[in-house]
Protein backbone atom coordinates (compact mmCIF):
# COMPACT_ATOMS: atom_id res chain seq x y z
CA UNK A 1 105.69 103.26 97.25
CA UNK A 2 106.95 100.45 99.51
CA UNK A 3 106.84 102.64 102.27
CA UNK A 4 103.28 103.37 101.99
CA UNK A 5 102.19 99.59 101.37
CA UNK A 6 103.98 98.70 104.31
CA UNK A 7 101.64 100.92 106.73
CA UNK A 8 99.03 99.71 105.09
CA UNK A 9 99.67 96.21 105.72
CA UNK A 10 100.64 96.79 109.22
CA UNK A 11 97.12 98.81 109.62
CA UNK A 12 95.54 95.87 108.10
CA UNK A 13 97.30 93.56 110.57
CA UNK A 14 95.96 95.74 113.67
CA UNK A 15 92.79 95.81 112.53
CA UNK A 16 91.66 92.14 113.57
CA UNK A 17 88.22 92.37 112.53
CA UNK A 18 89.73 92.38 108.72
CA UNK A 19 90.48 89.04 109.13
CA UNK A 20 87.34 87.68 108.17
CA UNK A 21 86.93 89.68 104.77
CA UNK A 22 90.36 88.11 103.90
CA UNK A 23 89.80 85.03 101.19
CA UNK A 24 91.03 81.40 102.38
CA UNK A 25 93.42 81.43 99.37
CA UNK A 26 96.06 83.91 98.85
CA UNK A 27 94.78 87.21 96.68
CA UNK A 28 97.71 88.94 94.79
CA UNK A 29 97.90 92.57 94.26
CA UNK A 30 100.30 94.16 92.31
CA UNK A 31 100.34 98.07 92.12
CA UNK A 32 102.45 99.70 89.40
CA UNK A 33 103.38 102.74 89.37
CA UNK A 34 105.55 103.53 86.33
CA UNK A 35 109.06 103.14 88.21
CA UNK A 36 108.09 100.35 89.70
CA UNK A 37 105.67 97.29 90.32
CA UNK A 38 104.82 95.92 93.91
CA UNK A 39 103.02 92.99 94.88
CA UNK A 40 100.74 92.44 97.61
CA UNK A 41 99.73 89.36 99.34
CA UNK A 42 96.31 89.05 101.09
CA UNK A 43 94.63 86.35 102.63
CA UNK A 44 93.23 84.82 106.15
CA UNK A 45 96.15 82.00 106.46
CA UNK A 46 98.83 83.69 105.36
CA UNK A 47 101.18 86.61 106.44
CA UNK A 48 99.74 89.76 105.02
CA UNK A 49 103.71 90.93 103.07
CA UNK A 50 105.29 92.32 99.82
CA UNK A 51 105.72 89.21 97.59
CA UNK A 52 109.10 88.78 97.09
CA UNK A 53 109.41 85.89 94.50
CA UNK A 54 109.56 87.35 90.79
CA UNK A 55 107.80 84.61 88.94
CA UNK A 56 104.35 85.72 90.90
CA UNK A 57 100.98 86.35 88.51
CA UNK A 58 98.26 88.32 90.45
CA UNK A 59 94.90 88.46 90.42
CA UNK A 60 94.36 92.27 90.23
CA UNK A 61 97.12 94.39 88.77
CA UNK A 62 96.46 98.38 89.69
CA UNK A 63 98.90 100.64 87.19
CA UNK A 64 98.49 104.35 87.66
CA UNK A 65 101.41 107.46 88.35
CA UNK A 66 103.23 107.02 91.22
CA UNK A 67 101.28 110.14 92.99
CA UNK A 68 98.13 108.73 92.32
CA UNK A 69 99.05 105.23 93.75
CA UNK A 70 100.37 106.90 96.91
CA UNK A 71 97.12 108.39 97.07
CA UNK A 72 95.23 105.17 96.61
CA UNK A 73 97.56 103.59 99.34
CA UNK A 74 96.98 106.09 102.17
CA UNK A 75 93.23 106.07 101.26
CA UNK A 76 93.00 109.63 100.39
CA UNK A 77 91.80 108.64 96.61
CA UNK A 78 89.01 105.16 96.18
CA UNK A 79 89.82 102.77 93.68
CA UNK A 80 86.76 102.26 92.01
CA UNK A 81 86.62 106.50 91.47
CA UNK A 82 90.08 106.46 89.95
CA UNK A 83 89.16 103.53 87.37
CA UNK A 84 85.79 105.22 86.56
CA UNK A 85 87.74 108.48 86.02
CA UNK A 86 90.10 106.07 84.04
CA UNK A 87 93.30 108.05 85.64
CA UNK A 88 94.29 104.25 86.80
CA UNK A 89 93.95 101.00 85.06
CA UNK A 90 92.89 98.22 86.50
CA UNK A 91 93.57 94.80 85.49
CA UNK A 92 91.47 91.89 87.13
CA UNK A 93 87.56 90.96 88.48
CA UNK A 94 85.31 93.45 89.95
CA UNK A 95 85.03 91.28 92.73
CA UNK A 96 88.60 91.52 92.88
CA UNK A 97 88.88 95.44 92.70
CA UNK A 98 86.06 95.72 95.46
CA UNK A 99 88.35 93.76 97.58
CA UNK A 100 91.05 95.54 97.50
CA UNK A 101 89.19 98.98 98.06
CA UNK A 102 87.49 97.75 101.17
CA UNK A 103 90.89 96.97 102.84
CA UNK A 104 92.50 100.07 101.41
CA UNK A 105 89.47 101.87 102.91
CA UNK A 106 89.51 100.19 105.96
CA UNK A 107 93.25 100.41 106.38
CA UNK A 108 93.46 104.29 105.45
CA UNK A 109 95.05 107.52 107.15
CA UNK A 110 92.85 108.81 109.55
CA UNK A 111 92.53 112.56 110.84
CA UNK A 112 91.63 112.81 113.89
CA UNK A 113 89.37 116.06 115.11
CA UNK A 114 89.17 116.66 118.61
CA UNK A 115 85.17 116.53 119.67
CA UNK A 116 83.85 119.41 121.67
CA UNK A 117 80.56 119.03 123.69
């Protein structure tokens, strides 16, 4: 899981224009997937990073199977699909959770198609 959240925070840190959805204060993510529990730091003055302190509360906790998380992380699965399907739980605002599924959106694996004219 790690690996995954790390390209997604170095996608999020390439894409500059992100930096304006990011909130003043620092928004903590944690995803959980069973084996383990990750946290996520977000915000415009800070350095987008795992949180490594142990004593951290966050503001949105995502707990799902570790599959489904990896999904979520790479953008091939939405957030807000996998909580309405209730095969994730989601702890936090709804504010919150639309957040975090814009940047995992915006951050996700792209294909790209060759275009033919």
């Amino acid at each position: 899981m790690e690996k995954e959240i790390v390209r997604m925070l170095e996608e999020c840190k390439t894409r500059y224009h992100l930096k304006a959805l990011m909130p003043d204060t620092p928004f903590i993510v944690a995803f959980d997937n069973g084996v383990e529990v990750k946290m996520v730091s977000f915000g415009r003055n800070i350095e987008l990073s795992i949180v490594k302190e142990k004593n951290c509360e966050s503001d949105l906790t995502v707990k799902g199977s570790p599959g489904l998380i990896n999904d979520l992380l790479d953008g091939r699965e939405r957030l807000s699909v996998l909580s309405s399907r209730q095969e994730i739980a989601v702890t936090g605002t709804y504010r919150g959770l639309l957040f975090v599924e814009s940047v995992l959106t915006l951050c996700r694996i792209y294909d790209t198609e060759p275009v033919v004219v």
